[in-house]
Protein backbone atom coordinates (compact mmCIF):
# COMPACT_ATOMS: atom_id res chain seq x y z
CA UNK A 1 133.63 -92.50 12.97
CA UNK A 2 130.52 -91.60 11.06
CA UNK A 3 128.74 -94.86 12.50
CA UNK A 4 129.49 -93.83 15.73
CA UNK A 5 128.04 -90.22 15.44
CA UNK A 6 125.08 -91.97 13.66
CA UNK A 7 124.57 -93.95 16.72
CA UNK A 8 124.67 -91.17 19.27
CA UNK A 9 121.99 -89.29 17.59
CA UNK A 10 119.69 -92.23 17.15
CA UNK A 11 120.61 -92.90 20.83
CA UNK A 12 119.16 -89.42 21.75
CA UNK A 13 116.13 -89.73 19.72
CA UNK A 14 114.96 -92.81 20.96
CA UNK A 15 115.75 -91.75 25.04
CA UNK A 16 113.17 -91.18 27.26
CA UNK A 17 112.52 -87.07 27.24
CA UNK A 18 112.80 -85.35 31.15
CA UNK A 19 109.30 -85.65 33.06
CA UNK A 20 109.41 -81.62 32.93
CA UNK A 21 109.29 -81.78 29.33
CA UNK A 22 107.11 -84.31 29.36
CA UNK A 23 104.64 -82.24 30.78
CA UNK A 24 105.29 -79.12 28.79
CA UNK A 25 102.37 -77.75 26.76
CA UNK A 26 103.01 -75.25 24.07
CA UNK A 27 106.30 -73.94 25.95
CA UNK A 28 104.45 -74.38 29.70
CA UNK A 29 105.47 -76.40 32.23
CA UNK A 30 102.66 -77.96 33.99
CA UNK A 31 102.94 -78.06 37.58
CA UNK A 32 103.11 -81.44 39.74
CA UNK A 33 99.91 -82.19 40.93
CA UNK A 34 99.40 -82.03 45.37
CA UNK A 35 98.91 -84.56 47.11
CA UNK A 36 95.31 -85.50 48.28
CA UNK A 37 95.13 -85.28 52.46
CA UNK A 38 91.98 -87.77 52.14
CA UNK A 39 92.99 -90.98 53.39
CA UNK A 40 92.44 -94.12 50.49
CA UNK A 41 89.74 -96.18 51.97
CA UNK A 42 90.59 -99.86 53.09
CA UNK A 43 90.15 -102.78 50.97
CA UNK A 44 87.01 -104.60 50.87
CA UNK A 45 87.66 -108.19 52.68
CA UNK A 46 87.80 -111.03 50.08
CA UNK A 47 84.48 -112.93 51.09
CA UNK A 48 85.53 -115.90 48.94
CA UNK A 49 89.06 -116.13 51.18
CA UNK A 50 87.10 -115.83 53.95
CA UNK A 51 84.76 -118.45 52.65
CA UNK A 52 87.78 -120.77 51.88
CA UNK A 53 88.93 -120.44 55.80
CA UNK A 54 91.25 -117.83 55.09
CA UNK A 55 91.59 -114.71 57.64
CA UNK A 56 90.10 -111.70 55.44
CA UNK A 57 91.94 -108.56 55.03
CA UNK A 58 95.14 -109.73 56.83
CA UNK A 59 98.56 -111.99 56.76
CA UNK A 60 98.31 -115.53 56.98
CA UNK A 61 97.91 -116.18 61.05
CA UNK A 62 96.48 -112.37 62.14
CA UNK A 63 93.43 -113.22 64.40
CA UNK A 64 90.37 -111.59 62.79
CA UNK A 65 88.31 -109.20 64.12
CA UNK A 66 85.88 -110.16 67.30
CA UNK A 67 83.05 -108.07 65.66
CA UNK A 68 80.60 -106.11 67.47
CA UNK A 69 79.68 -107.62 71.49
CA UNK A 70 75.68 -108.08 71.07
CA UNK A 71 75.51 -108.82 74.91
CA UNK A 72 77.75 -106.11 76.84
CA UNK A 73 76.88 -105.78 80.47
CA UNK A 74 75.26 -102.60 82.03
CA UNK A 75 77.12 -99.87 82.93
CA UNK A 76 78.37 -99.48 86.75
CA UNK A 77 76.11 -96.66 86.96
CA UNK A 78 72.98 -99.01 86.07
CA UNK A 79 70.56 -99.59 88.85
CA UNK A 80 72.05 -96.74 90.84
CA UNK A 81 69.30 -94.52 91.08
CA UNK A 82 65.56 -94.82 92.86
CA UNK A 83 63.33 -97.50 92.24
CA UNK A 84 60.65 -95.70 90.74
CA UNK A 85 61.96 -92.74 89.75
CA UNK A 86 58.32 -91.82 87.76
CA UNK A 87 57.07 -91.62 90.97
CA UNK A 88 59.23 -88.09 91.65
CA UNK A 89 57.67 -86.61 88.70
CA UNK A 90 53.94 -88.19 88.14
CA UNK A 91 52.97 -89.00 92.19
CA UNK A 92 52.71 -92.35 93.65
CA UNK A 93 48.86 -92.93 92.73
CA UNK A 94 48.99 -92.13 89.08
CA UNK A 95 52.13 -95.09 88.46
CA UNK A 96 50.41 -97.37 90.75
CA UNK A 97 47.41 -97.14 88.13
CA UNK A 98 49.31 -96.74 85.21
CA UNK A 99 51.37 -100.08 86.40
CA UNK A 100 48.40 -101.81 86.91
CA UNK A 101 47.45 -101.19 83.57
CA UNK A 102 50.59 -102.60 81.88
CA UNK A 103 50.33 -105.79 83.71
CA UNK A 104 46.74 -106.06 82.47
CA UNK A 105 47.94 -105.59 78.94
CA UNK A 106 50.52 -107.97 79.01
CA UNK A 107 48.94 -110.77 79.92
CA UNK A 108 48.18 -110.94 83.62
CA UNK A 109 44.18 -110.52 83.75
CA UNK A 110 41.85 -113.51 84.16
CA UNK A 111 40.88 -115.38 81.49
CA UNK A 112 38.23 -119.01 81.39
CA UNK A 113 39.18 -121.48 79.65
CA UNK A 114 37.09 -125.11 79.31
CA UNK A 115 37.86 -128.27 77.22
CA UNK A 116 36.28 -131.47 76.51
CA UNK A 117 39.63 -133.50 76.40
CA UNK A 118 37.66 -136.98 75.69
CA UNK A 119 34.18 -137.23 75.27
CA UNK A 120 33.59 -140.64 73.96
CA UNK A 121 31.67 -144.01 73.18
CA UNK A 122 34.08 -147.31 73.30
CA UNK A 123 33.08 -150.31 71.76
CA UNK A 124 34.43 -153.60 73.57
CA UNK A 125 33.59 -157.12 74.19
CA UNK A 126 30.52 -157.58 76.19
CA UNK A 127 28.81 -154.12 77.35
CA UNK A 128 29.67 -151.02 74.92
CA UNK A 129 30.73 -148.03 77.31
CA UNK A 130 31.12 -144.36 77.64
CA UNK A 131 33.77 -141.84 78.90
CA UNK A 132 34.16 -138.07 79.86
CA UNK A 133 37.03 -136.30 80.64
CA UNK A 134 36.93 -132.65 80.96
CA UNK A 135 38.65 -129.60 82.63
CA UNK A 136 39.15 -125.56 82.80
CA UNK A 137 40.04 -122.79 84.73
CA UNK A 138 39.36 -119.62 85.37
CA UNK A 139 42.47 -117.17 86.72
CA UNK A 140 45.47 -115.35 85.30
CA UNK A 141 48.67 -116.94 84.02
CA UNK A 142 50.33 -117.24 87.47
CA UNK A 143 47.34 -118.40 89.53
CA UNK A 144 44.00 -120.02 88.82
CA UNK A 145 40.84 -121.70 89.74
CA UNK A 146 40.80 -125.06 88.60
CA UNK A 147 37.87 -127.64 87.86
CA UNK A 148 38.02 -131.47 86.41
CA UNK A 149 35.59 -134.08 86.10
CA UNK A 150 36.00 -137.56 84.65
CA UNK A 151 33.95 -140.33 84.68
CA UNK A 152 32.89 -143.81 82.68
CA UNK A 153 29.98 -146.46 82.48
CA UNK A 154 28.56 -148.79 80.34
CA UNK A 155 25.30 -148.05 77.84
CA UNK A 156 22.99 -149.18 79.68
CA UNK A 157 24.14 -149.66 83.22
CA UNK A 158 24.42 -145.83 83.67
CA UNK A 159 26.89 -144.23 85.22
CA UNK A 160 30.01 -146.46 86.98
CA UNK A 161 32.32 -144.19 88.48
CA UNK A 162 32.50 -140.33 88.37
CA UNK A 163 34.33 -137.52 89.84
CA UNK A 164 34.35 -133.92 90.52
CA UNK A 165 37.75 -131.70 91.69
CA UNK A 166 38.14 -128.27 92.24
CA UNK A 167 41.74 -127.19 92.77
CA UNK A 168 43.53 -123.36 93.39
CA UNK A 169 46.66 -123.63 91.17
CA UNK A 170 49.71 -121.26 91.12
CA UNK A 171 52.83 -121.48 89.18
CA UNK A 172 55.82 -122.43 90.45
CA UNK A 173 58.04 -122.83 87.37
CA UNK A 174 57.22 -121.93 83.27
CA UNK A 175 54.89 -124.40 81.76
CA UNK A 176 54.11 -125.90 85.52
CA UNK A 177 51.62 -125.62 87.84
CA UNK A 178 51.32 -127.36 91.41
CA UNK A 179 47.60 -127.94 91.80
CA UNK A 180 45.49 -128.46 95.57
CA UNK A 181 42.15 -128.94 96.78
CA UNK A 182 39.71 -131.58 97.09
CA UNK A 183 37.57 -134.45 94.89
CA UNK A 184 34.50 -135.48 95.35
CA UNK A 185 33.57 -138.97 94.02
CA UNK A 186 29.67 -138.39 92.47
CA UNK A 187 29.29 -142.16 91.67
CA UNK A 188 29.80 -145.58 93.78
CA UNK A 189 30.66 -145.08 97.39
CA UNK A 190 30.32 -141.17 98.70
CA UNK A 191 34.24 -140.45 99.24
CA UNK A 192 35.73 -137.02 99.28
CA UNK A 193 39.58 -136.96 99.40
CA UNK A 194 42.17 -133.80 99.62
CA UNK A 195 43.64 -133.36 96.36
CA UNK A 196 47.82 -132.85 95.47
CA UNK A 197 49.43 -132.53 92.21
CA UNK A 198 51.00 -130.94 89.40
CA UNK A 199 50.08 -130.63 85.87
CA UNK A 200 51.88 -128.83 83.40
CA UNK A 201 54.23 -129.30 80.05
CA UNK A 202 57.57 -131.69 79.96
CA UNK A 203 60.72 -131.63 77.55
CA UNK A 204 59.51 -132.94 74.00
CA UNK A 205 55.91 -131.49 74.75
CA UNK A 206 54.30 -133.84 76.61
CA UNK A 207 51.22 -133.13 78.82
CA UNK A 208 51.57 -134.70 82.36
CA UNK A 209 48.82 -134.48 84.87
CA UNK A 210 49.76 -136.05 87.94
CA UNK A 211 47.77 -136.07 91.53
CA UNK A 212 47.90 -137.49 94.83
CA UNK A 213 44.58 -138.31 96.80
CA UNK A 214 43.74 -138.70 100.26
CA UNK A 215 40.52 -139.73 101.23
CA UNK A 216 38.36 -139.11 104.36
CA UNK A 217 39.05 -142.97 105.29
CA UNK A 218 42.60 -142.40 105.13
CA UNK A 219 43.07 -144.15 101.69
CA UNK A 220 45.83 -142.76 99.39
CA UNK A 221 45.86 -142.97 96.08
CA UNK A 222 47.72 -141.93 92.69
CA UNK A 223 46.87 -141.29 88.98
CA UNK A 224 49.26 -139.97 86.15
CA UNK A 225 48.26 -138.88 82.35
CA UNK A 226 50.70 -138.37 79.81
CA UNK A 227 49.95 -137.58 76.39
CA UNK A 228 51.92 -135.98 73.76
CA UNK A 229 50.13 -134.56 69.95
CA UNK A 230 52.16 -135.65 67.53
CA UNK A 231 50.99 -133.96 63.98
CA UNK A 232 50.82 -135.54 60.49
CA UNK A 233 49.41 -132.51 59.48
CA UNK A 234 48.02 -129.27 59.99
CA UNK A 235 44.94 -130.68 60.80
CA UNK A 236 45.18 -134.50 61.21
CA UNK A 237 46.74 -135.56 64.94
CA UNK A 238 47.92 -138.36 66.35
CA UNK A 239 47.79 -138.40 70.20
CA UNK A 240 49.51 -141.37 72.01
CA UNK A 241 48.49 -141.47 75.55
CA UNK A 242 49.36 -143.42 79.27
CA UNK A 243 47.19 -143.40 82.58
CA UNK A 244 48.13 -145.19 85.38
CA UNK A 245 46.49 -145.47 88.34
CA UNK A 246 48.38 -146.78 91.65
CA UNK A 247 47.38 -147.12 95.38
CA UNK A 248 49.08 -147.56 98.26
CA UNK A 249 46.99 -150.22 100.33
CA UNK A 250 44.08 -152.50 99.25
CA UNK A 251 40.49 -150.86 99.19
CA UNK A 252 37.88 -153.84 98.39
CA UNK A 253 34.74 -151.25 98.68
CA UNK A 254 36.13 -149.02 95.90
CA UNK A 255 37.49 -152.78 94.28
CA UNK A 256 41.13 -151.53 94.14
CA UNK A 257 44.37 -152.96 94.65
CA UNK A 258 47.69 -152.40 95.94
CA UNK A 259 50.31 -150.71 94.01
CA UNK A 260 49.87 -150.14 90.43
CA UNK A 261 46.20 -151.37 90.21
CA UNK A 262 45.31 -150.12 86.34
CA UNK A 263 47.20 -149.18 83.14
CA UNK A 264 46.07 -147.93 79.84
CA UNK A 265 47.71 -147.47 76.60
CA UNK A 266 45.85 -145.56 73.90
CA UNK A 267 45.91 -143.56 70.83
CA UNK A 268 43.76 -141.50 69.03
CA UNK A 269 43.24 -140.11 65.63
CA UNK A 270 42.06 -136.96 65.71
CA UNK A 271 41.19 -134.33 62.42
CA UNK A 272 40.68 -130.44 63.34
CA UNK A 273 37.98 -129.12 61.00
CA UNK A 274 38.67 -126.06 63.42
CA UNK A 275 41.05 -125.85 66.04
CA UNK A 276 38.49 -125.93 68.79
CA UNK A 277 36.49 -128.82 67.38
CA UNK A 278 38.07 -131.99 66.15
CA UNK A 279 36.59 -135.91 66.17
CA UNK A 280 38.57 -138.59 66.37
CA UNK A 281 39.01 -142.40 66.70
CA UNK A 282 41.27 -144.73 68.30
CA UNK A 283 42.21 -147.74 70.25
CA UNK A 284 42.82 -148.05 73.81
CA UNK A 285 44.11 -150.99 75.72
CA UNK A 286 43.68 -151.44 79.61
CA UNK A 287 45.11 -153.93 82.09
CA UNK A 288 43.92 -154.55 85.70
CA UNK A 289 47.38 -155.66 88.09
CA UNK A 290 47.84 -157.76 91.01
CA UNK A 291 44.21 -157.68 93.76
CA UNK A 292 42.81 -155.40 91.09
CA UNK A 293 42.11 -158.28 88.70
CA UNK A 294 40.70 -160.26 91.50
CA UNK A 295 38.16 -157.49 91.98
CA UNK A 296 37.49 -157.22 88.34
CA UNK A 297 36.68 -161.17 87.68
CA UNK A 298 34.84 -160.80 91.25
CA UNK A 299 32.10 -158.41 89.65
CA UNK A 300 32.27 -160.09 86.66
CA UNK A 301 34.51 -158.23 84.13
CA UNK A 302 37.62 -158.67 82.58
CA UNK A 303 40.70 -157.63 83.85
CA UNK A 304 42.07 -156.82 80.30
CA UNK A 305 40.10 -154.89 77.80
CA UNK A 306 40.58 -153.60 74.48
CA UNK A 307 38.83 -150.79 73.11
CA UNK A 308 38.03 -149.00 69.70
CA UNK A 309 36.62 -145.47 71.26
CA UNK A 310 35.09 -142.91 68.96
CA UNK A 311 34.83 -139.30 70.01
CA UNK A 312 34.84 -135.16 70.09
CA UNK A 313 37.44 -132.96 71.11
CA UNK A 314 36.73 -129.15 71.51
CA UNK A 315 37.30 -126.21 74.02
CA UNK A 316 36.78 -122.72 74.07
């Protein structure tokens, strides 16, 4: 009987106490503490779940959120009202100027541009030669005024063969041009021919100039460049290029042949001690096809040559 009494009152002692009196302070109840109306703020999402392909901030197979749309259409309303609605407020005349004047500064005034693409000696077998190549234009970037010469001999001989184009050029496409006008030939037999082509910049960067040519005695004729810069550094360049030339009859006065009547296969070295002035040497190799070697051996030269060529390259 006394253990049992002894074990209800060490029973009460040890019991938790009420959570009023828990709260009591010298003989006070404190009151219960309100609720806060602000909402708790969401968990952060567990980047490294989300790193280990898990879907942060939700159960195993909720879809996650799209995130925000960085592309969303126009509204409906878009496009519905005038034109040029400046016009209501500033007059016609003053946005026609003020137009005219944004199209200037971004981009579309004329500018002239002129390069020395190749201007070079070649040493061969037999008679050391020479080469020019050169272009520019002068226009905006949609349509310009368009000049090229090119031309070769031998040191020595003088000048071989020469030629002068001039050629309006409008864009029909980004990065290309269709070019037209006429060539005159400066050296050999006098021949002027209408001029056809396009010139501009294919996938991987490579240049291509390609023309068609149809001379006053009906002869038509073909020549495509292609040349791509390919750099080892910031200022050392390699630059493979391909000309061919083709034709599409026999002209023994000019000494070509039909079809493809010359190749060449080059490359050249070049090192930009600014970027509008840069030597350079390489190698070139050319090959005369079909009649065209028959005219070559006929006045005496080879119908394959290989040359080491030495030059400048510059425009401004």
């Amino acid at each position: 009987m006394r253990r049992s009494a002894l074990a209800s009152v060490l029973l009460g002692l040890t019991a938790p106490a009420p959570l009023a009196a828990q709260h009591q302070h010298h003989g006070a109840e404190t009151p219960a503490p309100t609720p806060d109306p602000t909402p708790a703020p969401a968990p952060a999402p567990d980047l490294h779940a989300a790193h280990a392909g898990e879907e942060p901030g939700g159960a195993p197979g909720e879809p996650p959120s799209p995130g925000p749309e960085f592309e969303t259409p126009p509204p409906p309303e878009a496009g519905s009202g005038p034109p040029r609605a400046a016009d209501a407020i500033w007059g016609a005349e003053a946005m026609a100027a003020a137009r005219a004047a944004l199209r200037r500064s971004h981009g579309d005034f004329p500018l002239f541009w002129f390069q020395g693409d190749r201007i070079e000696t070649q040493l061969r077998e037999g008679a050391d030669g020479f080469l020019w190549d050169i272009q520019g234009y002068y226009g905006g970037p949609t349509r310009r005024l368009w000049f090229k010469s090119e031309g070769e001999g031998a040191w020595g001989d003088g000048v071989e063969e020469a030629a002068l184009q001039a050629l309006y050029a409008a864009a029909f496409t980004p990065f290309w041009d269709v070019q037209a006008g006429l060539r005159q030939d400066l050296a050999g037999p006098d021949t002027t021919h209408a001029v056809i082509g396009v010139q501009g910049l294919a996938p991987y960067m490579f240049e291509i100039d390609a023309a068609l040519f149809l001379s006053t005695r009906g002869d038509l004729t073909a020549r495509i460049e292609a040349e791509i810069d390919q750099r080892i550094t910031q200022r050392l360049i390699l630059q493979p290029r391909v000309e061919a030339n083709l034709s599409a009859q026999e002209i023994p006065r000019l000494g070509i042949g039909a079809g493809l009547d010359e190749l060449a296969l080059g490359a050249r070295l070049r090192y930009e001690f600014a970027r509008e002035f840069a030597p350079y040497v390489g190698i070139e190799q050319s090959w005369r096809g079909g009649r065209g070697a028959d005219f070559a051996r006929a006045r005496g030269e080879a119908p394959s040559v290989t040359s080491l060529v030495a030059g400048i390259r510059f425009w401004f």
